[in-house]
Protein backbone atom coordinates (compact mmCIF):
# COMPACT_ATOMS: atom_id res chain seq x y z
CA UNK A 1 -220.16 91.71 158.51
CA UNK A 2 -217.35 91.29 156.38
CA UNK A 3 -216.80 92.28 152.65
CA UNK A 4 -214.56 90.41 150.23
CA UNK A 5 -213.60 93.03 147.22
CA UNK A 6 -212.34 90.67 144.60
CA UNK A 7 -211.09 90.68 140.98
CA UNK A 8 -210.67 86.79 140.70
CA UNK A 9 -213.31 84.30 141.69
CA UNK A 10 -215.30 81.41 140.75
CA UNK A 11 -216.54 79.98 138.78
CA UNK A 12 -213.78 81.07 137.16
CA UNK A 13 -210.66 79.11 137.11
CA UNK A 14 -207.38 79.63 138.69
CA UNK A 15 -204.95 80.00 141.55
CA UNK A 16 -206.26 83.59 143.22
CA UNK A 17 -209.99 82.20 142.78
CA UNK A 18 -209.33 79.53 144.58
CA UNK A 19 -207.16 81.49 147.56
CA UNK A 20 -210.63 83.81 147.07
CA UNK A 21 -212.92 81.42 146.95
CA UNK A 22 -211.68 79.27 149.74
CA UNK A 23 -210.72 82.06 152.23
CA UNK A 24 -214.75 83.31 151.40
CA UNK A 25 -216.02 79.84 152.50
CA UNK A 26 -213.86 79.45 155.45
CA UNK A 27 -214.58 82.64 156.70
CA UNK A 28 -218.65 82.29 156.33
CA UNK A 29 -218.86 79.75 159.09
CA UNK A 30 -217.96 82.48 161.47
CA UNK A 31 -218.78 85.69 160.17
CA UNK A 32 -221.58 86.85 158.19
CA UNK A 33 -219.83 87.84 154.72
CA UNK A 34 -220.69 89.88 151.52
CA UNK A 35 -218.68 89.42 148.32
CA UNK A 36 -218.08 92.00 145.32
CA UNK A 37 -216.87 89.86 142.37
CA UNK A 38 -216.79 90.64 138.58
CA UNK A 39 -218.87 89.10 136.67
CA UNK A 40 -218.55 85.32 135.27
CA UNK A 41 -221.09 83.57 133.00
CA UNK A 42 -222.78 81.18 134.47
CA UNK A 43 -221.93 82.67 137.27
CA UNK A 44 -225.70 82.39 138.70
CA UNK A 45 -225.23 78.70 139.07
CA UNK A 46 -222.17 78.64 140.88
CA UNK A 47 -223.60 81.67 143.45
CA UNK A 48 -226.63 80.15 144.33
CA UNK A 49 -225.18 77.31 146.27
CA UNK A 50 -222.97 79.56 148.69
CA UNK A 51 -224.49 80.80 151.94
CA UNK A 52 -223.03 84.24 151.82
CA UNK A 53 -224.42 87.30 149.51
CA UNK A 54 -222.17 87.77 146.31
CA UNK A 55 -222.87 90.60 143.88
CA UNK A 56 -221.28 90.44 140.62
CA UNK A 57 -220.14 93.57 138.42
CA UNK A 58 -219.78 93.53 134.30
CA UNK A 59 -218.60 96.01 131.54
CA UNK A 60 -215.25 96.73 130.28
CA UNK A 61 -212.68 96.67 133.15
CA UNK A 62 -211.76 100.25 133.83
CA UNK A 63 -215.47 101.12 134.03
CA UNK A 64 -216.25 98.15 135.94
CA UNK A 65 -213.19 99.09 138.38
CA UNK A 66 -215.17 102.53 138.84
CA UNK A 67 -218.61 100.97 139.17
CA UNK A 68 -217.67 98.44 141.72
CA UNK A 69 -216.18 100.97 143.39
CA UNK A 70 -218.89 102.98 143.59
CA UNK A 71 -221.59 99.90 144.80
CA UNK A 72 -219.42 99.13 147.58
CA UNK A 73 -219.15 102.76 148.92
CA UNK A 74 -223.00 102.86 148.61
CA UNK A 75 -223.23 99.23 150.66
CA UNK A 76 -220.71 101.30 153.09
CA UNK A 77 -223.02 104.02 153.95
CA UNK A 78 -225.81 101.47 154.63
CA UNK A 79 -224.87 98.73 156.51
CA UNK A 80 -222.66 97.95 159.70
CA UNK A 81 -219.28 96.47 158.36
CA UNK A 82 -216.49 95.67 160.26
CA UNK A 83 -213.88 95.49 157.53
CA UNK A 84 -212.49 94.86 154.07
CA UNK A 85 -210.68 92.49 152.71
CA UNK A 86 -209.47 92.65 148.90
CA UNK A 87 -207.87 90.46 146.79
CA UNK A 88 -205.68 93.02 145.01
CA UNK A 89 -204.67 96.88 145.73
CA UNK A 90 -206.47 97.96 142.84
CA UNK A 91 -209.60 96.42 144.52
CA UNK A 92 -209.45 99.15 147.26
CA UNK A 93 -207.74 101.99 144.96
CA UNK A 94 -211.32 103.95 144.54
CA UNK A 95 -212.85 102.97 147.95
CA UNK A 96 -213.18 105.26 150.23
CA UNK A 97 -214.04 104.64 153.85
CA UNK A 98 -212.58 104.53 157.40
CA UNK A 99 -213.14 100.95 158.03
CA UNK A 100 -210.42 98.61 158.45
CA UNK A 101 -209.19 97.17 155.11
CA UNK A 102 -206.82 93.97 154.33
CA UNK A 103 -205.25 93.62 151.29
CA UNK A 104 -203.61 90.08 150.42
CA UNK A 105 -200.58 90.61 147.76
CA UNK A 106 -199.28 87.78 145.77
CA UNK A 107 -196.24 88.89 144.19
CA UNK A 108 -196.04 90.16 140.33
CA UNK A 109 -198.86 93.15 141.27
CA UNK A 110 -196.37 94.77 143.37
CA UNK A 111 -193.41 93.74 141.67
CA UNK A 112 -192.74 97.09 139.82
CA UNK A 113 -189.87 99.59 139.95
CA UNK A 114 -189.47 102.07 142.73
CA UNK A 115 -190.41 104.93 141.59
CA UNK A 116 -192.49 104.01 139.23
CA UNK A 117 -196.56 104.81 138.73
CA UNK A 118 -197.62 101.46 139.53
CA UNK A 119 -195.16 101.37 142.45
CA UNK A 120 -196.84 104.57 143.47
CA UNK A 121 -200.27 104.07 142.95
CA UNK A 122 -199.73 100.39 145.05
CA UNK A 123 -197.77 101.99 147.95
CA UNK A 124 -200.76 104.63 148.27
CA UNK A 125 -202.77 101.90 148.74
CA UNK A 126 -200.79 99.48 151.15
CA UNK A 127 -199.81 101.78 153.32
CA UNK A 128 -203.22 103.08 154.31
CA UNK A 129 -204.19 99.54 155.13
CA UNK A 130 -204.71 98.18 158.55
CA UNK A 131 -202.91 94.41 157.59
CA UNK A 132 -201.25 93.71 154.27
CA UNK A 133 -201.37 90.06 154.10
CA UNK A 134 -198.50 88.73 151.96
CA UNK A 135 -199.04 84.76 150.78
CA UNK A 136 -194.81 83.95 150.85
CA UNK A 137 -192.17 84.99 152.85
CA UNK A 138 -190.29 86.08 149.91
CA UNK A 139 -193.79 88.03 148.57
CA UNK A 140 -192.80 90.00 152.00
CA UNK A 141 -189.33 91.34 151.30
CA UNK A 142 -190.09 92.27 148.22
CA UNK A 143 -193.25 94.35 149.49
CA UNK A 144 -190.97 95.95 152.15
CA UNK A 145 -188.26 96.26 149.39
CA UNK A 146 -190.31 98.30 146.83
CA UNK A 147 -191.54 100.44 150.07
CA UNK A 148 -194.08 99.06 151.65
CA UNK A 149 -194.43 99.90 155.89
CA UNK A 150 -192.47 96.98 157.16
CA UNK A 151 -194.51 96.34 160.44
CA UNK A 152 -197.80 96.78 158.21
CA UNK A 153 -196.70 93.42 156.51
CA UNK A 154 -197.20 90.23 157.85
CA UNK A 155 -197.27 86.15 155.84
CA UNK A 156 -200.16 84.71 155.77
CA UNK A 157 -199.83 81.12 153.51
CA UNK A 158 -202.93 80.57 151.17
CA UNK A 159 -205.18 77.75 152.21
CA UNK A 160 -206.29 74.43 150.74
CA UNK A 161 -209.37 72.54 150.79
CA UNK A 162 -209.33 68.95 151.20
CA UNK A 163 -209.06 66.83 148.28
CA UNK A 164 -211.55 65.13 146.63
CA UNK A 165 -212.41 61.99 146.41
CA UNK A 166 -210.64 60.50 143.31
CA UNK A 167 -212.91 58.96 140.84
CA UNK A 168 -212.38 55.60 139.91
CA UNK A 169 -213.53 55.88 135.60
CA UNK A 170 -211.10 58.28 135.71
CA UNK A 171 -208.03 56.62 138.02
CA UNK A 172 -209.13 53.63 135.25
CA UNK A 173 -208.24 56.70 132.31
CA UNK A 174 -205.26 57.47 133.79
CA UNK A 175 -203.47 53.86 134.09
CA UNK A 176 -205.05 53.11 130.61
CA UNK A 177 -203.08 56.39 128.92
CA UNK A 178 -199.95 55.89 130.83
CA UNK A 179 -199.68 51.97 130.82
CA UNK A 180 -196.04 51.33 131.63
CA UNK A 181 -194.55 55.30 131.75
CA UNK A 182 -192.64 55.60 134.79
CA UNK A 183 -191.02 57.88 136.24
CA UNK A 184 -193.94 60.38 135.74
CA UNK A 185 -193.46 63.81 136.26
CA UNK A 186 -196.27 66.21 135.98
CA UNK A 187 -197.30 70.02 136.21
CA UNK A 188 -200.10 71.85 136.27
CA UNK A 189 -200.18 75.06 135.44
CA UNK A 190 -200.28 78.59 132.82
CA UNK A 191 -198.07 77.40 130.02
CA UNK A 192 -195.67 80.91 130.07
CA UNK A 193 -192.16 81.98 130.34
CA UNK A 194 -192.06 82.02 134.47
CA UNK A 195 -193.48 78.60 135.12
CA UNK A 196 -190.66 76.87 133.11
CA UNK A 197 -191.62 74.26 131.08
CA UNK A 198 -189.18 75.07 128.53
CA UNK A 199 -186.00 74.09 130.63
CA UNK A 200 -187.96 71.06 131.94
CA UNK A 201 -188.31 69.82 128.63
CA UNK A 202 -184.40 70.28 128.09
CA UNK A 203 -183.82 68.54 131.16
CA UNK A 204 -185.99 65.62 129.89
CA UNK A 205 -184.23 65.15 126.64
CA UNK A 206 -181.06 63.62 128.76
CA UNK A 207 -182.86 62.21 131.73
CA UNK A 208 -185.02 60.15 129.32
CA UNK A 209 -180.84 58.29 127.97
CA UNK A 210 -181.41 56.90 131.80
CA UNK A 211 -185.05 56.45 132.35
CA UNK A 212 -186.60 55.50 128.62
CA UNK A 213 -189.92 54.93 129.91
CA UNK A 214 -190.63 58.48 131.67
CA UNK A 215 -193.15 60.74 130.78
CA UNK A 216 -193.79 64.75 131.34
CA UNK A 217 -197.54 65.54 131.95
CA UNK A 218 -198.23 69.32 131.25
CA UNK A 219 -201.38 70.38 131.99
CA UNK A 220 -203.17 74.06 131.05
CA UNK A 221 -202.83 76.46 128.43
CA UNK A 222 -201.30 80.06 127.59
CA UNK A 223 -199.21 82.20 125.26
CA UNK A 224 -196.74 79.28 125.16
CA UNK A 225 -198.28 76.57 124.03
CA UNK A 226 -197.35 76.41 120.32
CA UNK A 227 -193.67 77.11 121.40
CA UNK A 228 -194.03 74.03 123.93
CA UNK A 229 -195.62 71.59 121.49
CA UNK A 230 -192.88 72.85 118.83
CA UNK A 231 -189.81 72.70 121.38
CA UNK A 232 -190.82 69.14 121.51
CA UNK A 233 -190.68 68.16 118.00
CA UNK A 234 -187.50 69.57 117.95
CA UNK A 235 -186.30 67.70 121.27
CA UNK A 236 -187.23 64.48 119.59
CA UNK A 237 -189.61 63.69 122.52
CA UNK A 238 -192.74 63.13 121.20
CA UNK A 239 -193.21 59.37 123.21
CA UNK A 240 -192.29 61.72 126.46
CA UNK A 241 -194.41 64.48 126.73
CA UNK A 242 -198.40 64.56 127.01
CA UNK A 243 -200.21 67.87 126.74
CA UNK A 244 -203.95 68.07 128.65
CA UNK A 245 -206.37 70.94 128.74
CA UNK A 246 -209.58 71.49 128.97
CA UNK A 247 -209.92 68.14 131.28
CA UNK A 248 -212.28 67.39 133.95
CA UNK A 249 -210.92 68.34 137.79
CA UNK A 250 -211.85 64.59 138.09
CA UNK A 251 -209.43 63.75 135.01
CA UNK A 252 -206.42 66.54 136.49
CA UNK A 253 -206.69 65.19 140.17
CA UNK A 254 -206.04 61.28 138.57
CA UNK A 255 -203.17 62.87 137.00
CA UNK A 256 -201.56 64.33 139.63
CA UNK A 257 -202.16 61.47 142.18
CA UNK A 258 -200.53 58.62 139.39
CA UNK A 259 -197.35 60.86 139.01
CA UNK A 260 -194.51 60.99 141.14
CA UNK A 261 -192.50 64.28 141.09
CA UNK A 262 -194.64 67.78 140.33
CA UNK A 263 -192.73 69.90 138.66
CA UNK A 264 -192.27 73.70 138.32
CA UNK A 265 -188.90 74.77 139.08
CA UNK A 266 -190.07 78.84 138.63
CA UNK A 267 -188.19 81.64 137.55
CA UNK A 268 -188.74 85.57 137.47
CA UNK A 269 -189.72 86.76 133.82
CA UNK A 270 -189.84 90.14 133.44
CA UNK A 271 -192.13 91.42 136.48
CA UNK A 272 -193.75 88.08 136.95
CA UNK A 273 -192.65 85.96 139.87
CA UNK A 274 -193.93 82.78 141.44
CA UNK A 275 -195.17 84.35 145.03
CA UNK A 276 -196.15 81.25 146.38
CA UNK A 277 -197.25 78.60 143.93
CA UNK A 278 -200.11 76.47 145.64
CA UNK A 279 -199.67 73.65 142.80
CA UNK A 280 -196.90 72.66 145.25
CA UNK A 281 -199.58 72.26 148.08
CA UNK A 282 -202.16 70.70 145.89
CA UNK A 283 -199.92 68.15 144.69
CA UNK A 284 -198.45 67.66 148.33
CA UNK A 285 -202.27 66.60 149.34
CA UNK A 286 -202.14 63.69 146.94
CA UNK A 287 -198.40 62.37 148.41
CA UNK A 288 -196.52 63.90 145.41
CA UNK A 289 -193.34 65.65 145.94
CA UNK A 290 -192.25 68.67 144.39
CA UNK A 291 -189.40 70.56 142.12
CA UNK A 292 -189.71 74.54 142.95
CA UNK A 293 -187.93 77.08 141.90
CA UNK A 294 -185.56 79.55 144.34
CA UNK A 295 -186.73 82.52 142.81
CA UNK A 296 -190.26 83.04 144.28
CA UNK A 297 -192.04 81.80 147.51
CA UNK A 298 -191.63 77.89 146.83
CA UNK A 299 -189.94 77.55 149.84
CA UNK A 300 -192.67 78.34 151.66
CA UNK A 301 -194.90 75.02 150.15
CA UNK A 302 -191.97 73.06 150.06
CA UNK A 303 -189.47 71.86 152.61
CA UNK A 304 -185.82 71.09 150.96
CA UNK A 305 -184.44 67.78 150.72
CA UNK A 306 -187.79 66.96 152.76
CA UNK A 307 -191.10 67.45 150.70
CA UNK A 308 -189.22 68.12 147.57
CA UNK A 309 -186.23 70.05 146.11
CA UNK A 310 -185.83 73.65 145.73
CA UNK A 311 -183.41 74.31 142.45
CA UNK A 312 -182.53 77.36 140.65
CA UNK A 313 -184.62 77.24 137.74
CA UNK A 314 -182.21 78.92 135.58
CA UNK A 315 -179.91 75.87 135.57
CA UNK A 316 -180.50 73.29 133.45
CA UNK A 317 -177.92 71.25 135.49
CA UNK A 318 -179.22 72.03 138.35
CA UNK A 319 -183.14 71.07 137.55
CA UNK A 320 -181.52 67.87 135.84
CA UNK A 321 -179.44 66.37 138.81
CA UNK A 322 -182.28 67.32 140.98
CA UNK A 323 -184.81 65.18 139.13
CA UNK A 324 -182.44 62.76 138.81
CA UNK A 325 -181.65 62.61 142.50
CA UNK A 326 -185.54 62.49 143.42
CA UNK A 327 -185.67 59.40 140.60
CA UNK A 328 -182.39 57.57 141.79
CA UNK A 329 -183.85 54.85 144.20
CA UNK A 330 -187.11 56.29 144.14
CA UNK A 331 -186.38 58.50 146.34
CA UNK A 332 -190.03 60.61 145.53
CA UNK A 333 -191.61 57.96 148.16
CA UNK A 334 -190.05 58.81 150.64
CA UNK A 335 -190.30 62.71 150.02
CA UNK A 336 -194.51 61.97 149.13
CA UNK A 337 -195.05 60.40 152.28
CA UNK A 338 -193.41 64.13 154.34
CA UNK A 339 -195.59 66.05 151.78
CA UNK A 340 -198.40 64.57 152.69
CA UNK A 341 -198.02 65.09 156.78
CA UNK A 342 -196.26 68.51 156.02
CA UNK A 343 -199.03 70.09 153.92
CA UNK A 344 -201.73 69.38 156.85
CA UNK A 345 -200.04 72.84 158.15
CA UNK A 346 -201.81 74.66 154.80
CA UNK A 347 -206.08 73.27 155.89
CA UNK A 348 -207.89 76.29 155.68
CA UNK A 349 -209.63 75.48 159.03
CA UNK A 350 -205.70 76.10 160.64
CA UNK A 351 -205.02 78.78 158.27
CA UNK A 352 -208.52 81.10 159.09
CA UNK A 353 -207.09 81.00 162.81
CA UNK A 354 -204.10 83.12 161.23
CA UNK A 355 -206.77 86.00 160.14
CA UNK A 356 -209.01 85.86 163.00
CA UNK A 357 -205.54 86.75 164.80
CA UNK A 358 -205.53 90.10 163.04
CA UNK A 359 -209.09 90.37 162.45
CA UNK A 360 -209.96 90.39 166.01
């Protein structure tokens, strides 16, 4: 048996509960697994349907950090495990045990000065585990950089499951909201500082002088929002840019598979940073190229000048004439059809093969 120690799952919402979630799943049909997971409402609904065991922990999160904790060294004590595997190095900060233990890093958690408590209290973790399992390339140099055991480090891409079948009503939605709009250019994601948005919008103001008829789909919600939705008042581009939240996944995957370019051309904001970005992947499924950013690990979902572009995202010009060259000559078609064969490489069925490597 296997535990999963994780901060971020379903039926919540969100990047890491997906990676969670889907790494969980995968790894059920060959191992027998037991999840830790705070608690969700209406979580009971969503945990019924799995076939593994997943208990769920409440209360105010440093108590809950300690309780947690404390179930999963009492599970230890009684039952034959094999290993650990956590979502975060806080997950494994208060448990104690000899047992092998893998801890997946992302990027921003261990993105904190050298020296530093958090950089402290991270390394003490990570470099008492058997595997840390970073999801980028770039997620492992900057591990190794802030002093992480190089050879303890190893990349290990997140997975994705396979799409879903899109649903017709709301295919019908999409065509009837976008009519003639075209190019389309869409993202999906936490409106705040690193994804972007802002300099998108900029970029839009001129590219829309050469392409009247394009539109900018931004779908989510965050601390930016109100800035966003003011920034485009002020832009003048109020026939441009459509906000969505609160939509159905039916609604979001319609979306993404009527746009052409996905868009998030990332940048580092403080101590957040764009470790991998599996929007990139997501929208790769569907035949959609993307715009990444070079600060972060987009280069790991997206090829250059094959899948998509890779721009620096603090360069207006630069995430302008890149749009512009995926638009000129429709050039996204081409780039769609490689995302679509490239991102076959991120299938969680090819992916689990990568930890059974170091599992075994």
């Amino acid at each position: 048996m296997y535990l999963i120690v994780t901060r971020a799952f379903p039926p919540e919402l969100g990047g890491m509960q997906s990676l969670m979630w889907g790494l969980t799943k995968e790894m059920s049909k060959n191992f027998m697994i037991k999840v830790f997971a705070d608690y969700q409402e209406n979580h009971k609904e969503f945990d019924n349907k799995e076939n593994f065991s997943i208990e769920r922990v409440g209360g105010i999160k440093f108590l809950r950090k300690i309780r947690k904790a404390q179930l999963i060294n009492e599970f230890l004590k009684k039952n034959k495990i094999k290993g650990i595997i956590a979502d975060h190095w806080k997950s494994l900060e208060l448990v104690k045990t000899d047992k092998k233990k893998y801890c997946l890093i992302h990027g921003k958690e261990i993105n904190h000065p050298k020296g530093s408590s958090l950089n402290n209290r991270a390394l003490k973790v990570l470099n008492n585990v058997e595997k840390v399992i970073a999801n980028s390339t770039y997620t492992k140099n900057l591990a190794i950089n802030n002093g992480v055991i190089a050879d303890r480090v190893l990349v290990i891409n997140p997975g994705v499951k396979p799409t879903e079948e899109l649903n017709k009503k709301s295919l019908e939605k999409v065509e009837s909201l976008l009519k003639t709009k075209t190019p389309r250019l869409i993202t999906v994601s936490r409106f705040d500082k690193r994804k972007n948005h802002e300099k998108v919008m900029m970029a839009l103001r001129n590219l829309k002088q050469l392409y009247p008829d394009i539109v900018y789909i931004c779908i989510g919600y965050g601390d930016e929002e109100e800035n966003l939705k003011k920034l485009v008042q002020e832009l003048d581009l109020g026939s441009q840019v459509m906000f969505f939240k609160d939509i159905s996944n039916d609604l979001k995957n319609a979306l993404v598979a009527k746009s052409n370019i996905f868009v998030m051309p990332s940048v580092i904001h403080k101590a957040s940073v764009e470790g991998f970005g599996i929007a990139y992947v997501e929208a790769a499924q569907y035949g959609i190229p993307s715009l990444g950013g070079k600060d972060g690990g987009a280069s790991d979902a997206i090829k250059h000048d094959e899948t998509g572009l890779i721009c620096d995202g603090n360069n207006l010009d630069q995430i302008y004439s890149s749009l512009n060259s995926m638009i000129d000559n429709k050039k996204y078609l081409e780039m769609g059809k490689n995302a679509k064969k490239y991102v076959s490489k991120f299938d969680w069925e090819k992916i689990l093969k990568e930890y059974e490597k170091i599992l075994n």
